[in-house]
Structures are given as C-alpha cells and as structure tokens.
Protein backbone atom coordinates (compact mmCIF):
# COMPACT_ATOMS: atom_id res chain seq x y z
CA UNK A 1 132.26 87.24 115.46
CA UNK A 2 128.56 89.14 115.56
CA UNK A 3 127.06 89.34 112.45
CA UNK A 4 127.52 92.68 110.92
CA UNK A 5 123.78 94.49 110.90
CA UNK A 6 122.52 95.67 108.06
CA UNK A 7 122.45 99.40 106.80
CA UNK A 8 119.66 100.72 106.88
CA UNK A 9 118.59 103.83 104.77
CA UNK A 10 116.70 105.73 107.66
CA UNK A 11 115.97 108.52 105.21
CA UNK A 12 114.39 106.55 102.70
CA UNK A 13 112.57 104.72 105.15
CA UNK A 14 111.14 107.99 106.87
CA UNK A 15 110.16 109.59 103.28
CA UNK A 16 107.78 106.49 102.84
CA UNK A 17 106.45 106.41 106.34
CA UNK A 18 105.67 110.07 105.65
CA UNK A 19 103.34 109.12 102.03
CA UNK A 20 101.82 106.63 103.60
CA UNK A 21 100.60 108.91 106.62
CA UNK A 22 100.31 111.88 104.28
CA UNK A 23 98.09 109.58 101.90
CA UNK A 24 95.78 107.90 104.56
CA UNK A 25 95.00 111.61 105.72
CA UNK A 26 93.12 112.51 102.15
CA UNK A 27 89.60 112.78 101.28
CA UNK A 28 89.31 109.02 100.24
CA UNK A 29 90.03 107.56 103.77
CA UNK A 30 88.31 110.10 106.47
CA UNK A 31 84.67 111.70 106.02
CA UNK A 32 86.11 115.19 107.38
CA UNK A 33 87.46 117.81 106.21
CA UNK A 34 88.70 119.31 109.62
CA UNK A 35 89.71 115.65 111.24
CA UNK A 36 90.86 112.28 110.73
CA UNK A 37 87.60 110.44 111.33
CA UNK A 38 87.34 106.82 110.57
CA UNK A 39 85.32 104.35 112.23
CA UNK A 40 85.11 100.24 111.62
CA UNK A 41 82.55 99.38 108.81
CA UNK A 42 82.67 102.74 106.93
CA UNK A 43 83.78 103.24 103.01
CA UNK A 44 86.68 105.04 104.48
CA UNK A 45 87.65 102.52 106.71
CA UNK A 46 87.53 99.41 104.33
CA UNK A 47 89.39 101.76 101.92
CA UNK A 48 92.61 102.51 104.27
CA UNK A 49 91.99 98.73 104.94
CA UNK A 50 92.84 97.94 101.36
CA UNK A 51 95.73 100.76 101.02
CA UNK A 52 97.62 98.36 103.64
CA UNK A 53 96.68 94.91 101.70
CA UNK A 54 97.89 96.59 98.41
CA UNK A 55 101.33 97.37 99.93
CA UNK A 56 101.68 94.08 101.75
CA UNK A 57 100.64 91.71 99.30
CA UNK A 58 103.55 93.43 96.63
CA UNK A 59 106.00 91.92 99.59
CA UNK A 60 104.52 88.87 99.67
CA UNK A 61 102.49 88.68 102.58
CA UNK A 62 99.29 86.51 102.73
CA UNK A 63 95.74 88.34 103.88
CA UNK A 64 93.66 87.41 106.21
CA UNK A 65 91.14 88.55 108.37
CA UNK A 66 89.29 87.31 111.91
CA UNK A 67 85.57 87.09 112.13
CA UNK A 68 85.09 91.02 112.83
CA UNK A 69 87.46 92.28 110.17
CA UNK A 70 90.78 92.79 112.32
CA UNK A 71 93.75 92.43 109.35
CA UNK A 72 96.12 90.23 109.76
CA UNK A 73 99.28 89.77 107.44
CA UNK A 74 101.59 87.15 107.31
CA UNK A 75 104.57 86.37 106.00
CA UNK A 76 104.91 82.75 107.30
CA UNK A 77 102.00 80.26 107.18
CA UNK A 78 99.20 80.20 109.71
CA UNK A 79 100.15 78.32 112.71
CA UNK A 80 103.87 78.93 112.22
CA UNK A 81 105.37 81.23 114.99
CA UNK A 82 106.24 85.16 114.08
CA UNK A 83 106.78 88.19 115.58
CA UNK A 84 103.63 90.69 115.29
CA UNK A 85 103.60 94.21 115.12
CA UNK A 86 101.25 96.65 114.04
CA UNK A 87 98.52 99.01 116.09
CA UNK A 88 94.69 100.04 114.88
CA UNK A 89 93.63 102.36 112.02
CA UNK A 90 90.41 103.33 113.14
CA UNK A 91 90.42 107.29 115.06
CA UNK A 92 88.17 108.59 117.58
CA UNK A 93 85.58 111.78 116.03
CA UNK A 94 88.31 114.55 115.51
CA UNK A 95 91.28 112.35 115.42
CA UNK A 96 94.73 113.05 114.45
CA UNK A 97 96.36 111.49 111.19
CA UNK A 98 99.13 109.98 113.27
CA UNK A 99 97.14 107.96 116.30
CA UNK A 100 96.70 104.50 115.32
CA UNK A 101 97.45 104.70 111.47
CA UNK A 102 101.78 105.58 112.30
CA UNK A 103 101.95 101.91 114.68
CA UNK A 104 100.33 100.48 111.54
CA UNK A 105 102.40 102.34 108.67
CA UNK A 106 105.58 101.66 110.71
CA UNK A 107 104.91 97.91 111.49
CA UNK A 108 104.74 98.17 107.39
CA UNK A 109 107.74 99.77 106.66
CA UNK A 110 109.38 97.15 108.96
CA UNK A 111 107.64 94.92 106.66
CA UNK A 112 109.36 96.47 103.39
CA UNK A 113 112.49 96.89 105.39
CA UNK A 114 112.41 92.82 106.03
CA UNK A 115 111.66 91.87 102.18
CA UNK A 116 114.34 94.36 100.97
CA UNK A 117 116.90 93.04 103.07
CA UNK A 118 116.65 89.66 102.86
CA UNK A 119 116.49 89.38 106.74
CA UNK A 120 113.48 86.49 106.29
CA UNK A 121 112.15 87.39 110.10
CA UNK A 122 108.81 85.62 110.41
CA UNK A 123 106.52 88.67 110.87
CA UNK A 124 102.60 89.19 111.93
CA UNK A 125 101.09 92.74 110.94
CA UNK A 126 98.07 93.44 112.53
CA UNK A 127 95.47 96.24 112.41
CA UNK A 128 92.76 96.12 115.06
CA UNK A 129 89.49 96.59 114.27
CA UNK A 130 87.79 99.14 116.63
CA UNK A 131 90.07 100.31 119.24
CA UNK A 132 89.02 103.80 119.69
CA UNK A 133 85.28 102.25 120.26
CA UNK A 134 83.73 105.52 118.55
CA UNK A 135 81.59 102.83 115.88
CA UNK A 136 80.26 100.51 119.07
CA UNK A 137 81.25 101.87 122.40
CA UNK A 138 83.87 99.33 123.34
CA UNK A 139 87.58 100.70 123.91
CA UNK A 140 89.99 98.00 122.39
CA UNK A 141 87.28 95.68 120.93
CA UNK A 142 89.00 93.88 118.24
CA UNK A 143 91.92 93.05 120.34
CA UNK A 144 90.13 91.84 122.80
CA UNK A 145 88.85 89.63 120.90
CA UNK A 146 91.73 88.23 119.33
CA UNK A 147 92.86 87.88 122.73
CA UNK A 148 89.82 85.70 123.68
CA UNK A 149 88.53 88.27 126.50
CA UNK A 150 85.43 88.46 124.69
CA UNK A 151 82.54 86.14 124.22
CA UNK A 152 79.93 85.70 121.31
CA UNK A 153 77.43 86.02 123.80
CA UNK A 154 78.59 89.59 125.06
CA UNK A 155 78.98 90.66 121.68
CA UNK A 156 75.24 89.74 121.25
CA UNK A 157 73.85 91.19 124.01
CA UNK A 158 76.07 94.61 123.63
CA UNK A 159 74.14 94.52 120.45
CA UNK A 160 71.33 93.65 121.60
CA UNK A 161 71.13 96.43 124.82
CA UNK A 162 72.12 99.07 122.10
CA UNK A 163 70.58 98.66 118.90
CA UNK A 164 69.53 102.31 118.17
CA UNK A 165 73.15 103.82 118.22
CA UNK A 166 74.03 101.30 115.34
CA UNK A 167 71.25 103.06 112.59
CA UNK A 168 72.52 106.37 113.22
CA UNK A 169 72.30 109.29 110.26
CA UNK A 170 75.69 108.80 109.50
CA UNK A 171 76.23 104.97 108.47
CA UNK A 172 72.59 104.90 106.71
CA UNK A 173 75.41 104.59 103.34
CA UNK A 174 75.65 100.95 104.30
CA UNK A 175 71.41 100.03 103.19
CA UNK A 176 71.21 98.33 100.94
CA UNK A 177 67.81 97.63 98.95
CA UNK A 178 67.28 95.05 95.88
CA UNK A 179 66.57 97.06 92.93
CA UNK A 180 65.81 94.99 89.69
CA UNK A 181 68.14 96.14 87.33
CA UNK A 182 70.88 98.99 87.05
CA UNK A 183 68.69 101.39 85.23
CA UNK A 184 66.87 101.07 88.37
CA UNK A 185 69.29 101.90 90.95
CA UNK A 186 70.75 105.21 88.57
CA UNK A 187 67.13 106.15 88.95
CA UNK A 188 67.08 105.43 92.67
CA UNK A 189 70.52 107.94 92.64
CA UNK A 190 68.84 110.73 91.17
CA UNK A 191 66.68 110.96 93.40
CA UNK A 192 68.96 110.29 96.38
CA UNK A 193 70.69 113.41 95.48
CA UNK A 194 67.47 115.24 96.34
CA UNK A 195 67.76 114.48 100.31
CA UNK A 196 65.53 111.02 100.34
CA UNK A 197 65.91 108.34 101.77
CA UNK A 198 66.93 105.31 100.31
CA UNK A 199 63.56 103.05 101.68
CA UNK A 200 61.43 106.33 99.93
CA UNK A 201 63.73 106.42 96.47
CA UNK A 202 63.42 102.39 96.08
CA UNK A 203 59.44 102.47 96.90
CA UNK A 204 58.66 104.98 94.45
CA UNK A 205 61.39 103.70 91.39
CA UNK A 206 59.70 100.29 92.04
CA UNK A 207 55.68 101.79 92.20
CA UNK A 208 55.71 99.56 95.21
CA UNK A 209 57.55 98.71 98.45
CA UNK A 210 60.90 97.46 97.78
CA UNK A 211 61.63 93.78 98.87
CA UNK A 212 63.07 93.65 102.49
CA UNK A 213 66.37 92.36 101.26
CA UNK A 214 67.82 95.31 103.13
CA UNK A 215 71.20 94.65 104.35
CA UNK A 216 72.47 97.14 106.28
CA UNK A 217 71.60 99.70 108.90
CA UNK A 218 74.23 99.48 111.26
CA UNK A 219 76.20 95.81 110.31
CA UNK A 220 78.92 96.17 107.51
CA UNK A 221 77.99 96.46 103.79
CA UNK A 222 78.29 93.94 101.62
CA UNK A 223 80.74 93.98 98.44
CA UNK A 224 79.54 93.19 94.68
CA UNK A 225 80.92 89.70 95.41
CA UNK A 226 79.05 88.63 98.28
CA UNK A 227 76.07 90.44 97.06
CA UNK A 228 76.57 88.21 93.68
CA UNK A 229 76.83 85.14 96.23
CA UNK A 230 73.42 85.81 97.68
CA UNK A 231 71.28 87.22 95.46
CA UNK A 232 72.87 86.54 91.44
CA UNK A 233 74.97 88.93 89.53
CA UNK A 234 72.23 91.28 88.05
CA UNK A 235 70.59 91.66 91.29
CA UNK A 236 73.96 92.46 92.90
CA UNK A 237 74.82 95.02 90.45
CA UNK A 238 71.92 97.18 91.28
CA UNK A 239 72.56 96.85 94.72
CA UNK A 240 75.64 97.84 94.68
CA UNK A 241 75.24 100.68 92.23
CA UNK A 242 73.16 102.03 95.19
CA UNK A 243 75.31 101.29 97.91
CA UNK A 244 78.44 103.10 96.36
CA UNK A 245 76.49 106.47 95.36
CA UNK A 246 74.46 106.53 98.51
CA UNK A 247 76.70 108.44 101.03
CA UNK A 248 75.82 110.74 104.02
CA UNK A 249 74.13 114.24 103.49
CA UNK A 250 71.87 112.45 100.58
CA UNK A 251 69.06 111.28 103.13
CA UNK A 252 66.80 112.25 105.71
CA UNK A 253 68.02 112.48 109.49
C-alpha cells in the first residue's frame, strides 16, 4: 500500500510565504522607495542575505557560502547528495518584490514544511549571487559559476576591462578608511552628513591624509570581524563606525 502523504496546511503555508515577501519588500532590504532594488555587495543585499540564514538556521540547516557569496543551505553534510531548490535575491533597477526573492522564500517554506513534518528529505537551498547582472554586467553570474562555466581568469579580466562602473556614486557606502579611534569616525559622520566625501572627512578629522587602508570602492565591505582580523579591534571599530553611517546621498558624485 502507498504511503499516505502528508497534510499539508496550504493556508498556513501561503500566510508565511506572504511575510516573508511582504518583509523583504521594506525599507531595510531595497534602497528605493518606488522599486525593489537590490544588487550583490550592497547593505541591503547582505541584509535579505541574513533574513534567509536567520530562518534556516532555526530549522537546522548549516550555512555556507562559495567564494563570491552565493548562499547555500544544507540540511545534510557537504558532499552528501540532496535535492536543491531555491532561485536569486538580487533584482534588476526597478524590480518587482516577487522576481527572484518568491523561488527563494518558497524553496524556504519547503524547507519549514520538511522540518515540520518529519519528512527528513535531504535538501540544498540556494540563492545566487548576481543573476540579474545589474552590480557587474553578467546575466546569471553566480550560477555560472557554481556551475564551473566560469573561470578566475575571466572574472579578472571582466574586472579588469571595466573597472570604472565598479566605483560608481552609489556603492561609494562600501570605503572604508582607518580612522584611529571611534571619537574619530563620529567626527568623520558629522561631517559626512554635510555632502563630503569620505577621503575629504578622514583627511581633515586626521589634519593629514588618511592611511590608504581603504577597502572598498567597488569590492564588498568588510564586517567588524574581518576588519578586527586585519587591522585589531580598536582600529576596526572606527572603521566600521564609518562604514555603517556612510550611505548614499552623504557624498559627492
């Protein structure tokens, strides 16, 4: 005789779906007001990033990422075969709150649906960095890359043949400049606030030019963490008291 399948409250299933999309459409995970827009290595990005770890570590799952920052979630060791689902979470300029971010809410709610039923399927979520290509210019870059259609080599010289569209206005949030203390970098702030940019603010808080520990301008920011790894802790902090205040419309085009 079959095995019976299990009952599934659709209902309950679709009111979650619905907060997660609802949720990852607020303030805190797009910089518009009038569009989803959310592109690889931005605040907003790393931030809907982290709204999927949070829900798929309480089930269990292990976190992971590949060298370029495409998630991967796993319920099973690496290595182990599992079924993978999931889509890409990054949108295009004016994107809607569904493309992308509803194959990766509803490869989690499969997730939830798994853990709450006991059904123990070995399952793979995956959110690709950098489909859309509106960050570098390369359609369906992170899973071409997991899928080995892309070489270290091309990566460098697509860098390489396009450096100026990777310092644009917009992602200047990412510098980061070694300040030498906290008071420091709330000083640095202040003056951010008044339009300058971030080089200026440091040069003139320090009465000289800042040291050229500036990591950023166009490759992903750094968190307090690896910041403490490279540089020390009090170093770090003043970095990254800079790095989370500085956002767009607070420097010079």
């Amino acid at each position: 005789m079959a095995t019976p399948l299990p009952a599934v409250d659709r209902a309950r299933s679709a009111e979650r779906i619905e907060r997660d999309i609802e949720t990852l459409a607020g303030s805190d995970y797009t910089r518009s007001d009038e569009a989803i827009r959310r592109y690889a290595y931005t605040p907003e990005y790393r931030a809907t990033l982290d709204y999927f770890v949070r829900e798929l570590e309480a089930i269990g799952f292990e976190i992971a990422y590949d060298p370029v920052g495409t998630l991967v979630a796993r319920n099973r060791p690496a290595g182990e075969p599992a079924f993978g689902l999931g889509s890409h979470c990054d949108s295009n300029r004016n994107g809607g709150k569904y493309d992308g971010t509803m194959g990766v809410v509803t490869a989690l709610e499969v997730c939830r649906l798994n853990a709450e039923l006991g059904l123990d399927l070995p399952l793979q979520l995956i959110s690709f960095l950098e489909e859309e290509g509106s960050g570098f210019g390369q359609m369906l870059l992170g899973s071409r890359i997991i899928a080995q259609r892309v070489t270290d080599e091309e990566l460098q010289a697509e860098y390489d043949a396009h450096r100026g569209q990777y310092n644009l206005p917009e992602r200047r949030e990412m510098e980061q400049i070694v300040l030498p203390d906290e008071a420091a970098a709330n000083a640095a702030y202040d003056k951010l606030k008044q339009g300058r940019t971030l080089v200026d603010v440091a040069q003139e808080v320090l009465k000289r030019a800042p040291d050229p520990v500036n990591i950023g301008s166009g490759v992903p920011a750094l968190s307090e963490a690896d910041l403490t790894k490279l540089l020390g802790a009090d170093s770090a902090k003043s970095v990254f008291a800079v790095k989370l205040k500085h956002r767009p419309g607070m420097h010079d085009a």
